[in-house]
C-alpha atoms as a PDB file:
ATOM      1  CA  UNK A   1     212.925  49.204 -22.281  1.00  0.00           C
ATOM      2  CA  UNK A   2     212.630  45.840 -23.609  1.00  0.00           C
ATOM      3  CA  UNK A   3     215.584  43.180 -22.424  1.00  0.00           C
ATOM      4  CA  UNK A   4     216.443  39.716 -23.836  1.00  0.00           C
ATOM      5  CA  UNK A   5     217.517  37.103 -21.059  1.00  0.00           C
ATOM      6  CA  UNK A   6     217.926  33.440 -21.779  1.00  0.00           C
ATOM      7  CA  UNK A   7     216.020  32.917 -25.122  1.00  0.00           C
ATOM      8  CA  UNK A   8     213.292  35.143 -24.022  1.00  0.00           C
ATOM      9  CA  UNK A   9     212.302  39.075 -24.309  1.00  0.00           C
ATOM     10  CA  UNK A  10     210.824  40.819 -21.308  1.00  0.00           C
ATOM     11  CA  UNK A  11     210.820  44.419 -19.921  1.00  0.00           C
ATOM     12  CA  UNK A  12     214.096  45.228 -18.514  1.00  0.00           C
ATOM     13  CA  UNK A  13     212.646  45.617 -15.028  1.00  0.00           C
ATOM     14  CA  UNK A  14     211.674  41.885 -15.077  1.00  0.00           C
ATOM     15  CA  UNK A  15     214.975  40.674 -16.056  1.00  0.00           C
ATOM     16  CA  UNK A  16     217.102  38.591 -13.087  1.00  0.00           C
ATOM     17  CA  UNK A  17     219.415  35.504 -12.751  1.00  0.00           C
ATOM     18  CA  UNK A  18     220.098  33.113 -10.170  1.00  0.00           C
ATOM     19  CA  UNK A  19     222.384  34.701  -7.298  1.00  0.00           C
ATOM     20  CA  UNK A  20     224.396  31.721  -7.923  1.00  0.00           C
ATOM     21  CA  UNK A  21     225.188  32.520 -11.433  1.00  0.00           C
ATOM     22  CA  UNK A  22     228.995  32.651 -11.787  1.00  0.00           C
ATOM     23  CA  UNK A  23     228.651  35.871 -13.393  1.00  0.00           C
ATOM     24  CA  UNK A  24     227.480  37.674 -10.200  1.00  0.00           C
ATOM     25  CA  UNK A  25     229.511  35.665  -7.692  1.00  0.00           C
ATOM     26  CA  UNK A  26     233.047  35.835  -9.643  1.00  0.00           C
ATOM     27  CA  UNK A  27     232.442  37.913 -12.697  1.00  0.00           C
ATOM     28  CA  UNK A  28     233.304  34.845 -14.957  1.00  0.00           C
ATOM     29  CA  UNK A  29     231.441  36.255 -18.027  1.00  0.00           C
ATOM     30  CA  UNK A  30     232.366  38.293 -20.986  1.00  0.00           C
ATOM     31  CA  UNK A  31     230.190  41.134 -22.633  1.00  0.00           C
ATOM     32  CA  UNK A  32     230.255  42.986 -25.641  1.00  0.00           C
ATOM     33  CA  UNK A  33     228.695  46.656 -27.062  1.00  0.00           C
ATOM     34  CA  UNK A  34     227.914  47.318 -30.732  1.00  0.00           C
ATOM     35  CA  UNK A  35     226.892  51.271 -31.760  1.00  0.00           C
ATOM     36  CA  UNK A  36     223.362  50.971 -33.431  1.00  0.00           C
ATOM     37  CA  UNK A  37     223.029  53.688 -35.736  1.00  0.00           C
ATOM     38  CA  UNK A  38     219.075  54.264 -37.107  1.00  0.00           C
ATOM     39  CA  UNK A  39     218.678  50.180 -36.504  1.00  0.00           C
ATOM     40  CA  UNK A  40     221.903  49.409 -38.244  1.00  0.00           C
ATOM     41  CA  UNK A  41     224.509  47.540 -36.210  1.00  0.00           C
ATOM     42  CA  UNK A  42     228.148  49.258 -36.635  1.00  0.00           C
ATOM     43  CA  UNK A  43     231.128  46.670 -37.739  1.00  0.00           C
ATOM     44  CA  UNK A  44     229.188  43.853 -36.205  1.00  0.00           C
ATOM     45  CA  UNK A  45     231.825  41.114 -37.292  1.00  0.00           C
ATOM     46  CA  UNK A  46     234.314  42.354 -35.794  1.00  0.00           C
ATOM     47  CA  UNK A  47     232.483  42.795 -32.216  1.00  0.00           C
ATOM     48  CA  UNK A  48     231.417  38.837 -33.050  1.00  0.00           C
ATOM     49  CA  UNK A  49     234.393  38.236 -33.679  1.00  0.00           C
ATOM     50  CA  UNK A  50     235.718  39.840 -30.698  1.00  0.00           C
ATOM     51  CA  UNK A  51     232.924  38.076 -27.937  1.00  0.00           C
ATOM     52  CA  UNK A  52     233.396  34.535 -29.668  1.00  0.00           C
ATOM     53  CA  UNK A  53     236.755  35.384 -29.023  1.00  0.00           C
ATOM     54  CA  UNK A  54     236.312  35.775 -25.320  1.00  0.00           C
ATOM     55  CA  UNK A  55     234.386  33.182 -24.908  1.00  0.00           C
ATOM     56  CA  UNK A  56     236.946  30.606 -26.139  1.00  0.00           C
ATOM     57  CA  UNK A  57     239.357  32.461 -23.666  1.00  0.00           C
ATOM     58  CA  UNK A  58     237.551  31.603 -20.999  1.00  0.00           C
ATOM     59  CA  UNK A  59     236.817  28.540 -22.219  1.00  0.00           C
ATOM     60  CA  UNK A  60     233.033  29.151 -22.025  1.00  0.00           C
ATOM     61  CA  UNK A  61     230.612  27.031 -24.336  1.00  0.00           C
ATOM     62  CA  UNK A  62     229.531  29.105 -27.261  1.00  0.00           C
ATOM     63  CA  UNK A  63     225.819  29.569 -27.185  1.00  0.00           C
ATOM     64  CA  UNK A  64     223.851  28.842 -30.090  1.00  0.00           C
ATOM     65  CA  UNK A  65     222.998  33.313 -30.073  1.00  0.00           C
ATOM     66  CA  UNK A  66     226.691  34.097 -30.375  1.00  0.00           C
ATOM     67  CA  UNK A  67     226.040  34.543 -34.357  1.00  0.00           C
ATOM     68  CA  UNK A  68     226.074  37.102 -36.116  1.00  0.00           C
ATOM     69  CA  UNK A  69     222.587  36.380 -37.599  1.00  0.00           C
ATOM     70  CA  UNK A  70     220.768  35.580 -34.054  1.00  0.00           C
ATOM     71  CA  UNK A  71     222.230  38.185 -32.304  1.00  0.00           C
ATOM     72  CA  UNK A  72     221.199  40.599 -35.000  1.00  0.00           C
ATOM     73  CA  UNK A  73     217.661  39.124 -35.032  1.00  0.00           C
ATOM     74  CA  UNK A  74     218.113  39.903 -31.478  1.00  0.00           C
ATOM     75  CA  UNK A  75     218.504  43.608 -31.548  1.00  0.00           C
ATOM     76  CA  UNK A  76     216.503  43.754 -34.270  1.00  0.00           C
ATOM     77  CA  UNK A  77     213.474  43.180 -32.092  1.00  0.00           C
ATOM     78  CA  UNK A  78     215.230  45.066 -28.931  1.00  0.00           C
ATOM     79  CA  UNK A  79     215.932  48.170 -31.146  1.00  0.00           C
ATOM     80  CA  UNK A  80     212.280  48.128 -32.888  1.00  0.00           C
ATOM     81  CA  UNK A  81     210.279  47.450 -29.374  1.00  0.00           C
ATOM     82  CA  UNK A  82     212.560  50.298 -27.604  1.00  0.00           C
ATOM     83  CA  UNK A  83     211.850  52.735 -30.180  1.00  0.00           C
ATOM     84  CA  UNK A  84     215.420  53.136 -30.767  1.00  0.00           C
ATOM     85  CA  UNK A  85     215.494  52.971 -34.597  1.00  0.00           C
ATOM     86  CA  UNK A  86     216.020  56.460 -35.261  1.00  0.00           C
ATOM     87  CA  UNK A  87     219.333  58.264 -33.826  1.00  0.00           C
ATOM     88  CA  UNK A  88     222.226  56.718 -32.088  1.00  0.00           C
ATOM     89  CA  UNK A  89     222.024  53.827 -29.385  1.00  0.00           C
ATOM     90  CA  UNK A  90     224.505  50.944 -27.917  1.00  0.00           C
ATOM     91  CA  UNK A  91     223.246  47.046 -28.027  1.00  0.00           C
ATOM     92  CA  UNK A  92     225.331  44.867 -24.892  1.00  0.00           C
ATOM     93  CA  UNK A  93     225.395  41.582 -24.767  1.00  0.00           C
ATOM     94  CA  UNK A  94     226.505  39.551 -21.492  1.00  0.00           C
ATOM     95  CA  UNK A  95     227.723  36.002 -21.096  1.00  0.00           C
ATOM     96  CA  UNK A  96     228.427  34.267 -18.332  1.00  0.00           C
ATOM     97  CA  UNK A  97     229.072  30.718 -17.338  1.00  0.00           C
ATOM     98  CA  UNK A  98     225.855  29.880 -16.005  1.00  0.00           C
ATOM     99  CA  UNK A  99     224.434  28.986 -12.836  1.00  0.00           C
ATOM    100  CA  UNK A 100     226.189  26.262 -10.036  1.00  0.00           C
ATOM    101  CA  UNK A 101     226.954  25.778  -7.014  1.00  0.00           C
ATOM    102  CA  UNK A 102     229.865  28.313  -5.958  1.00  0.00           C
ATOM    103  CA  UNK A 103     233.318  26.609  -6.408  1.00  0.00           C
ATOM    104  CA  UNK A 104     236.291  28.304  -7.398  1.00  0.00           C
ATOM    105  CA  UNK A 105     237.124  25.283 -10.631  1.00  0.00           C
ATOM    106  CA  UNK A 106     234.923  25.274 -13.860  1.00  0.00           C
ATOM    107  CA  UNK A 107     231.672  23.418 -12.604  1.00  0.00           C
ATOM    108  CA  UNK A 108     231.784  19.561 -13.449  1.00  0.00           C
ATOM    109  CA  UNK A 109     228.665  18.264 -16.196  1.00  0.00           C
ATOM    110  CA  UNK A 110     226.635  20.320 -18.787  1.00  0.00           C
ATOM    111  CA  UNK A 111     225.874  24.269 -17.394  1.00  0.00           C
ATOM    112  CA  UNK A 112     223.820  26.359 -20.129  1.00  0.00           C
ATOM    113  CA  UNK A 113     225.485  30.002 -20.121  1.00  0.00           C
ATOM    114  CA  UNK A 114     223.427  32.663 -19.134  1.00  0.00           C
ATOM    115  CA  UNK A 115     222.619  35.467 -21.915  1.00  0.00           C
ATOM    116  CA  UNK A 116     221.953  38.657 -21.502  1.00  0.00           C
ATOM    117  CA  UNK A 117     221.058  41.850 -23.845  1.00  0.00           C
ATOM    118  CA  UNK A 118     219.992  45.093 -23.857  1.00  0.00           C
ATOM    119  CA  UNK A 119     219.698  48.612 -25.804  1.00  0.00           C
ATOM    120  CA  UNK A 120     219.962  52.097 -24.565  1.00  0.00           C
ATOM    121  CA  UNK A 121     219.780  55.498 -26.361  1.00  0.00           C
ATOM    122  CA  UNK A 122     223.438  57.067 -26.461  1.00  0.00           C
ATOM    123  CA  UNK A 123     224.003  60.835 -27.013  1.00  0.00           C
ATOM    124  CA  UNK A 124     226.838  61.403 -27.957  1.00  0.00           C
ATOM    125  CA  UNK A 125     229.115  64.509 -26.357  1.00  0.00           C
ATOM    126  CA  UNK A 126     229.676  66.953 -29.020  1.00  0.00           C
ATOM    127  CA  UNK A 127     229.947  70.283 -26.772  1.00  0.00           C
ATOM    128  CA  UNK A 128     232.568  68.285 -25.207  1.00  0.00           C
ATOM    129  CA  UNK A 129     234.227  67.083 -28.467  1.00  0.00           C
ATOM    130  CA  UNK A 130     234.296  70.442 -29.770  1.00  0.00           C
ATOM    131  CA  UNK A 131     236.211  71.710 -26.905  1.00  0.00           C
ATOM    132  CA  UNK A 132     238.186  68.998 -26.352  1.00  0.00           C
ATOM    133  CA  UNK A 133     238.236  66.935 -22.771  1.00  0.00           C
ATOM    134  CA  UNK A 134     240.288  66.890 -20.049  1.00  0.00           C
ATOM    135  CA  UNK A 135     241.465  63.463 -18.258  1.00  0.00           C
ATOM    136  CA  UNK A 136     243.725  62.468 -15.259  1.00  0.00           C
ATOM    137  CA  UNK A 137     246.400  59.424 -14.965  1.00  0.00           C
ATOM    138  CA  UNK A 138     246.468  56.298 -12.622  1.00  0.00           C
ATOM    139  CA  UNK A 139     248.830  53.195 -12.243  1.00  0.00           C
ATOM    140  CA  UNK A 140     247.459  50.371 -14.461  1.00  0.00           C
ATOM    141  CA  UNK A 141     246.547  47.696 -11.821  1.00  0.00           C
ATOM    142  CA  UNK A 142     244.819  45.137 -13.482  1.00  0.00           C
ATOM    143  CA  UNK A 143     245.202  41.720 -14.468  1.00  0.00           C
ATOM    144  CA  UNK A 144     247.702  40.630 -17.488  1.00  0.00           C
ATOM    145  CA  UNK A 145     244.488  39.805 -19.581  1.00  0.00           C
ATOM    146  CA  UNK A 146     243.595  42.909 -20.582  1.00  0.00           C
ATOM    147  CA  UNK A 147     242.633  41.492 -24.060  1.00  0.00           C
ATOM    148  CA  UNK A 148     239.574  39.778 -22.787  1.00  0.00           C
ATOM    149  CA  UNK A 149     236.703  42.252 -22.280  1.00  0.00           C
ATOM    150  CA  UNK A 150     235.522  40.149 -19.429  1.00  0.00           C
ATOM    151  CA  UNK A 151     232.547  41.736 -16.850  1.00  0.00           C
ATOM    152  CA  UNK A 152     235.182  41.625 -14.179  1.00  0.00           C
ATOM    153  CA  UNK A 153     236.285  45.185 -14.151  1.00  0.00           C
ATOM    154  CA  UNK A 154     236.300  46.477 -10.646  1.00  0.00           C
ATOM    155  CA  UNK A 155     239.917  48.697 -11.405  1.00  0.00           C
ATOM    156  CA  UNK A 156     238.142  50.186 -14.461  1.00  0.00           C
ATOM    157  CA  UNK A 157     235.033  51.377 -12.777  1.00  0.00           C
ATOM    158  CA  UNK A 158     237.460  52.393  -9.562  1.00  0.00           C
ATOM    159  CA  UNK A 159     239.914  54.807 -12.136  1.00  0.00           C
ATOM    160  CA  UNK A 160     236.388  56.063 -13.510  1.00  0.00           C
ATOM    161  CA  UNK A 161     235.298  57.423 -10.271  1.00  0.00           C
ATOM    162  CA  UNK A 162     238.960  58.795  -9.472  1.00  0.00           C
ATOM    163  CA  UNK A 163     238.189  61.048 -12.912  1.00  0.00           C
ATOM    164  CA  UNK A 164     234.932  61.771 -12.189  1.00  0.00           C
ATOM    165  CA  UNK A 165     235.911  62.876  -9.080  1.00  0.00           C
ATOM    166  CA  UNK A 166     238.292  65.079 -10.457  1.00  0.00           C
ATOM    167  CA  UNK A 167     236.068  66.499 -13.208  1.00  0.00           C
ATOM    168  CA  UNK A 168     237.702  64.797 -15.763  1.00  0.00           C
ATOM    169  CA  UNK A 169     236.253  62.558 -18.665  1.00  0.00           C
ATOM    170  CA  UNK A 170     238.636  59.561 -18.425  1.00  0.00           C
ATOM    171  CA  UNK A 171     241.256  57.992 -16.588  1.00  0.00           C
ATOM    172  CA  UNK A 172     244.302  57.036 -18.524  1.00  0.00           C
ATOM    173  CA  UNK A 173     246.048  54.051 -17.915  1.00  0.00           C
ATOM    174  CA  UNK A 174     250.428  53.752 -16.993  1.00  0.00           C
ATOM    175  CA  UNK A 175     251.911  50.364 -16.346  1.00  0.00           C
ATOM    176  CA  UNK A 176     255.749  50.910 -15.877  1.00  0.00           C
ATOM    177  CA  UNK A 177     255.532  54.145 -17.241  1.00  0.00           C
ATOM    178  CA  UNK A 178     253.891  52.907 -20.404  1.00  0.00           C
ATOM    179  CA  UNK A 179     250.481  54.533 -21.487  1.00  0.00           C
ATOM    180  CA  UNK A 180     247.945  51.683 -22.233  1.00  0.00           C
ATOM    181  CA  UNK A 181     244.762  52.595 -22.468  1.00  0.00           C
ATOM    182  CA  UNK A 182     241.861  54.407 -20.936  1.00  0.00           C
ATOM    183  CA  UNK A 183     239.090  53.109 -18.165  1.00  0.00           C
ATOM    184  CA  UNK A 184     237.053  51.854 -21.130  1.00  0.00           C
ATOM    185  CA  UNK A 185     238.445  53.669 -24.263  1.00  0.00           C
ATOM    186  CA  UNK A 186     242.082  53.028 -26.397  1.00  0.00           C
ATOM    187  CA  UNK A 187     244.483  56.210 -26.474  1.00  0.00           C
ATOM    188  CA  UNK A 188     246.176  57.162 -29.095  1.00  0.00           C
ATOM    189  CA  UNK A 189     248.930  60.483 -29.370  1.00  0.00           C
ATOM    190  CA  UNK A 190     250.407  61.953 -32.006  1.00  0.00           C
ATOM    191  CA  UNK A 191     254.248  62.987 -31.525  1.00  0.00           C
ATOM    192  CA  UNK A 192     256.213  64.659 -34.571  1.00  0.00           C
ATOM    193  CA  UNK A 193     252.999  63.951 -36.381  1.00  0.00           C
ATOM    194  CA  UNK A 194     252.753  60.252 -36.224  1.00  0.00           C
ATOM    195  CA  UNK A 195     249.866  58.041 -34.490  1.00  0.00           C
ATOM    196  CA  UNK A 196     251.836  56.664 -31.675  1.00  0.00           C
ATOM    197  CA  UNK A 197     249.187  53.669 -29.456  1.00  0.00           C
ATOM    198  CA  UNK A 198     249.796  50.601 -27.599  1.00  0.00           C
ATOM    199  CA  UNK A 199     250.739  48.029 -29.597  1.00  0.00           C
ATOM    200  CA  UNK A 200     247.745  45.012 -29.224  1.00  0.00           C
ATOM    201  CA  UNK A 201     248.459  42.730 -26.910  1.00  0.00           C
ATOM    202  CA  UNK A 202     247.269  41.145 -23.539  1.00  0.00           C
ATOM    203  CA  UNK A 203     248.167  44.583 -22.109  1.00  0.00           C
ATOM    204  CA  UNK A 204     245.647  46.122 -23.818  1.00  0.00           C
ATOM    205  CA  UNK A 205     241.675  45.154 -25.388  1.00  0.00           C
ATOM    206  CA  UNK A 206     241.969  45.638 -29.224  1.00  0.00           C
ATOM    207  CA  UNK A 207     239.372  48.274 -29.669  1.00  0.00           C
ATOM    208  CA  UNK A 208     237.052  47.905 -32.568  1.00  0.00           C
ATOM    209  CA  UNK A 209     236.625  51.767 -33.099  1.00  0.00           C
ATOM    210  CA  UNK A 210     240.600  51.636 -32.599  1.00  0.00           C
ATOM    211  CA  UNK A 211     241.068  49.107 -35.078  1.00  0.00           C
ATOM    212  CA  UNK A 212     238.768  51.392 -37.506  1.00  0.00           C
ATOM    213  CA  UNK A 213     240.840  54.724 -36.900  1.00  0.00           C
ATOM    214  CA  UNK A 214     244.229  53.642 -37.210  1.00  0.00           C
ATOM    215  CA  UNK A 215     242.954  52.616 -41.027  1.00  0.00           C
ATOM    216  CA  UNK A 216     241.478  55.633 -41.737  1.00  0.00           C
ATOM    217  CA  UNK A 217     244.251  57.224 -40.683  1.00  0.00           C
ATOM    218  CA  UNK A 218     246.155  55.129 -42.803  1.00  0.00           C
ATOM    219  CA  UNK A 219     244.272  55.286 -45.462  1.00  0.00           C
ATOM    220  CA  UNK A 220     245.230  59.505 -45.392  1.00  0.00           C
ATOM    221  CA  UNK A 221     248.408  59.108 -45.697  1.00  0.00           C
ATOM    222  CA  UNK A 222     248.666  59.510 -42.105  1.00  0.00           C
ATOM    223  CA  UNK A 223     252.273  57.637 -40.562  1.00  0.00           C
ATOM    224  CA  UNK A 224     251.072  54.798 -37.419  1.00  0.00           C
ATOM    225  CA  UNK A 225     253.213  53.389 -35.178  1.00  0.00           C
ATOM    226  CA  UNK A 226     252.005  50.480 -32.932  1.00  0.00           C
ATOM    227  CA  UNK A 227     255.142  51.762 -30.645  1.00  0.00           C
ATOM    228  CA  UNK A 228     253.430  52.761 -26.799  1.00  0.00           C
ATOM    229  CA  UNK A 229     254.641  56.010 -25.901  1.00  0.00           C
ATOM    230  CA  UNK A 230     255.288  56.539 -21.991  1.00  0.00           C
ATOM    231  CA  UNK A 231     253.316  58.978 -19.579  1.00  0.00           C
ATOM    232  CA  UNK A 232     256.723  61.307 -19.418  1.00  0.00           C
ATOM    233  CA  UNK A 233     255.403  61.908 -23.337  1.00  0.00           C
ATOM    234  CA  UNK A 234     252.462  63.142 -23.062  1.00  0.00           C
ATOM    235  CA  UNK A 235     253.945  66.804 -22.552  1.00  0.00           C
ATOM    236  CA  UNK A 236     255.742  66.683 -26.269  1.00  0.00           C
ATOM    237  CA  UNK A 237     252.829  65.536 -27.434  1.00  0.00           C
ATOM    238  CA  UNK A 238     251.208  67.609 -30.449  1.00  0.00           C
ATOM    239  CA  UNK A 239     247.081  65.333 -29.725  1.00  0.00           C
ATOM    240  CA  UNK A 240     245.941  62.993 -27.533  1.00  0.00           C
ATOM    241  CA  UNK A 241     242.576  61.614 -27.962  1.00  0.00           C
ATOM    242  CA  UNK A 242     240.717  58.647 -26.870  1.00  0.00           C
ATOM    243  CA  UNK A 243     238.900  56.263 -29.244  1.00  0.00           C
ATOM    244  CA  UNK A 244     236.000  53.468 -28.451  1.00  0.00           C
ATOM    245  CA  UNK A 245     232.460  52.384 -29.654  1.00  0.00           C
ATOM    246  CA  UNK A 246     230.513  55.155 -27.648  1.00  0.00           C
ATOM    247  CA  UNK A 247     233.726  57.787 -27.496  1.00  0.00           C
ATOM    248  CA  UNK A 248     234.213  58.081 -31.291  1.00  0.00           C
ATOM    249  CA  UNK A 249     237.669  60.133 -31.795  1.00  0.00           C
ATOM    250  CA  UNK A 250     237.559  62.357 -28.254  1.00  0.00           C
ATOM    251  CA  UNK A 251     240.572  65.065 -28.421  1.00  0.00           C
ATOM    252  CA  UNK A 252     241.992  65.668 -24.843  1.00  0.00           C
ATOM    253  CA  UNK A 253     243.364  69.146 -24.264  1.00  0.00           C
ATOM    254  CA  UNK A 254     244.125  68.766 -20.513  1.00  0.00           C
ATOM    255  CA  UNK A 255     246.089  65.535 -18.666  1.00  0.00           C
ATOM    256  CA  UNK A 256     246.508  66.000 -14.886  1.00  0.00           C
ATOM    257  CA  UNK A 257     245.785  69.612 -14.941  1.00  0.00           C
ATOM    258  CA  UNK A 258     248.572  70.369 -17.877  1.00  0.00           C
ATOM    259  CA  UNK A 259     247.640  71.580 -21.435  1.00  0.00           C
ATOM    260  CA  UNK A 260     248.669  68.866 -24.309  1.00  0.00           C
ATOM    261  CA  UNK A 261     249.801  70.917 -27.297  1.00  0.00           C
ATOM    262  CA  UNK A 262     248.305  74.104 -27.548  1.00  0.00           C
ATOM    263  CA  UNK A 263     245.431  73.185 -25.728  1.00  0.00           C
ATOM    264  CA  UNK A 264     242.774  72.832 -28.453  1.00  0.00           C
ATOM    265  CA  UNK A 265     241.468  70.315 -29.947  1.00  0.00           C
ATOM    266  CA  UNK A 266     244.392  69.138 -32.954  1.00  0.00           C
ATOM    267  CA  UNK A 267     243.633  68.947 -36.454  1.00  0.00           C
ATOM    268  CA  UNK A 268     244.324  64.991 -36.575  1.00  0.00           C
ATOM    269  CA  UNK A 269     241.590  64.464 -34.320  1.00  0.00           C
ATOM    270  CA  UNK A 270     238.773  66.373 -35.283  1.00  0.00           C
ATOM    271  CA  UNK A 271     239.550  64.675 -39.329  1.00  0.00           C
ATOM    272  CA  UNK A 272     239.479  61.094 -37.870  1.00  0.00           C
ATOM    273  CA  UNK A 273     236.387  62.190 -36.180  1.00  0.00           C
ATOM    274  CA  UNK A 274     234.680  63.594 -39.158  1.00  0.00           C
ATOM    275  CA  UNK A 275     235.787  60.293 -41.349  1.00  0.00           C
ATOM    276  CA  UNK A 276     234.331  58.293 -38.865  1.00  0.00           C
ATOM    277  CA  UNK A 277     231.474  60.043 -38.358  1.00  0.00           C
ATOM    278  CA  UNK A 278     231.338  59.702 -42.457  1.00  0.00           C
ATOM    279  CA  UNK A 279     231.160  55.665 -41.956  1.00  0.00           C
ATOM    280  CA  UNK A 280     228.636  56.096 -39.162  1.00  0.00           C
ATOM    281  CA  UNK A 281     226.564  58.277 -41.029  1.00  0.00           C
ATOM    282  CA  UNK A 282     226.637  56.183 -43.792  1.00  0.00           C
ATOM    283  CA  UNK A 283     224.310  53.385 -42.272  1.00  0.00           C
ATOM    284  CA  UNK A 284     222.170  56.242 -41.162  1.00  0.00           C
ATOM    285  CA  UNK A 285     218.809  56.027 -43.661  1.00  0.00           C
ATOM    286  CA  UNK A 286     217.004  59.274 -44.232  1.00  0.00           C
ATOM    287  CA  UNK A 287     214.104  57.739 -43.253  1.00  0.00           C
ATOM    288  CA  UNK A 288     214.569  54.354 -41.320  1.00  0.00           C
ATOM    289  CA  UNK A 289     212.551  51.642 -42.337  1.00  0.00           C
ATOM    290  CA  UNK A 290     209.992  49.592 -39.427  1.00  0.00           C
ATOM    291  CA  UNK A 291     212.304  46.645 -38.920  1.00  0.00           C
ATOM    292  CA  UNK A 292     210.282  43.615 -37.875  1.00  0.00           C
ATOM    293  CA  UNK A 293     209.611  42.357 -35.241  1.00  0.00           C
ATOM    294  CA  UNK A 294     210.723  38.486 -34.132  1.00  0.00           C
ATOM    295  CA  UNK A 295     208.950  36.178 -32.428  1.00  0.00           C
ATOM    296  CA  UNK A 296     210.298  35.538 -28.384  1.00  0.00           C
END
């Protein structure tokens, strides 16, 4: 698997960074993951928009690659040299501040951020999908920036484990008795059959493949409320599923051992998924075209 690091491309294996890069000693980076569907990036403007949006957060220099047109050139020649072109795969990008010396302030003078990218294959889980997933719920314990999709995510990767643990697909996330969102996914329920999710704020990250469902659903004729609903809900609720770039529309039948509606995958869930799947499919050529390659 090919990597890009710094303005150049190099097997994956070869990649590194300075163990004084602020991204490995405090996690002061952002990242970002596009769905690449037969070479096509999904929505890419809005995941631009999203990193350049992070990055101005944390006050972090753009780089000249956080374009849409470089960082397409880039996984152009990541997707092509991967032989990923055909089927599903995810494209991350990393930035972090950049290497200096280890000091809790912003380092003083000019530091060139450190940029990182990558493709894998992603298979998606439709035996799951089709039966619908179960998940588990934890306290929400991280920081008030939730917005940010920074690399620092030690409580997401923690709540993970917990549902892996318990043979579960996700954990979701209660802050004051308020559902917020998943590990790495956005949750959304339906309750006397309208779309009930967090409202976006710094509570939350504003999902791209959240963004996209709530206006298909929209677009059917199908009531949203941006009104959080809390974890004493979820038994009245008629669906829960969980939404996100590698997820798609997931319906949850179990939460913490107890069935959520009649236990089956609901019929809100499994149309959102097919109308996204539509849009996905879409970019999907019958047979995709060699893209070219770009020179390191």
């Amino acid at each position: 698997m090919l990597a890009y690091l710094n303005g150049h491309f190099l097997p994956r294996s070869a990649a590194s960074i300075p163990v004084d890069d602020r991204g490995f000693v405090f996690g002061d980076g952002v990242y970002e993951v596009w769905r690449a569907v037969g070479g096509s990036l999904f929505e890419s403007e809005r995941h631009v928009a999203r990193l350049q949006r992070g990055l101005d957060e944390l006050k972090i220099p753009r780089p000249d690659v956080a374009t849409t047109p470089r960082l397409h050139d880039i996984a152009r020649r990541l997707l092509t040299d991967s032989d990923l072109l055909h089927g599903d795969a995810t494209f991350y990008v990393e930035v972090t501040r950049g290497v200096a010396p280890r000091t809790h302030h912003f380092p003083k003078g000019t530091v060139s951020p450190t940029i990182y990218a990558t493709v894998n294959r992603l298979n998606t889980p439709e035996e799951i999908r089709q039966r619908g997933a179960e998940c588990i719920t934890m306290p929400d314990v991280r920081w008030l920036r939730c917005d940010i999709k920074s690399v620092q995510l030690l409580p997401n990767v923690l709540a993970k484990q917990a549902a892996e643990e318990q043979h579960a697909i996700e954990a979701i996330l209660v802050r004051d008795g308020v559902v917020t969102e998943g590990s790495h996914t956005n949750v959304i329920g339906v309750l006397d059959g309208v779309l009930r999710t967090h409202q976006t704020n710094n509570l939350i990250l504003p999902g791209v493949t959240r963004a996209i469902v709530l206006e298909i659903a929209r677009s059917l004729g199908i009531q949203v409320s941006e009104d959080a609903f809390g974890a004493r809900e979820i038994p009245r609720l008629e669906e829960l599923f969980l939404v996100g770039t590698t997820t798609d529309v997931m319906p949850l039948v179990r939460v913490d051992g107890n069935p959520v509606g009649d236990g089956k995958p609901g019929p809100i869930a499994r149309r959102l998924q097919a109308e996204l799947r539509a849009r996905l499919d879409a970019l999907r050529p019958a047979d995709p075209p060699a893209l070219a390659s770009i020179a390191p």
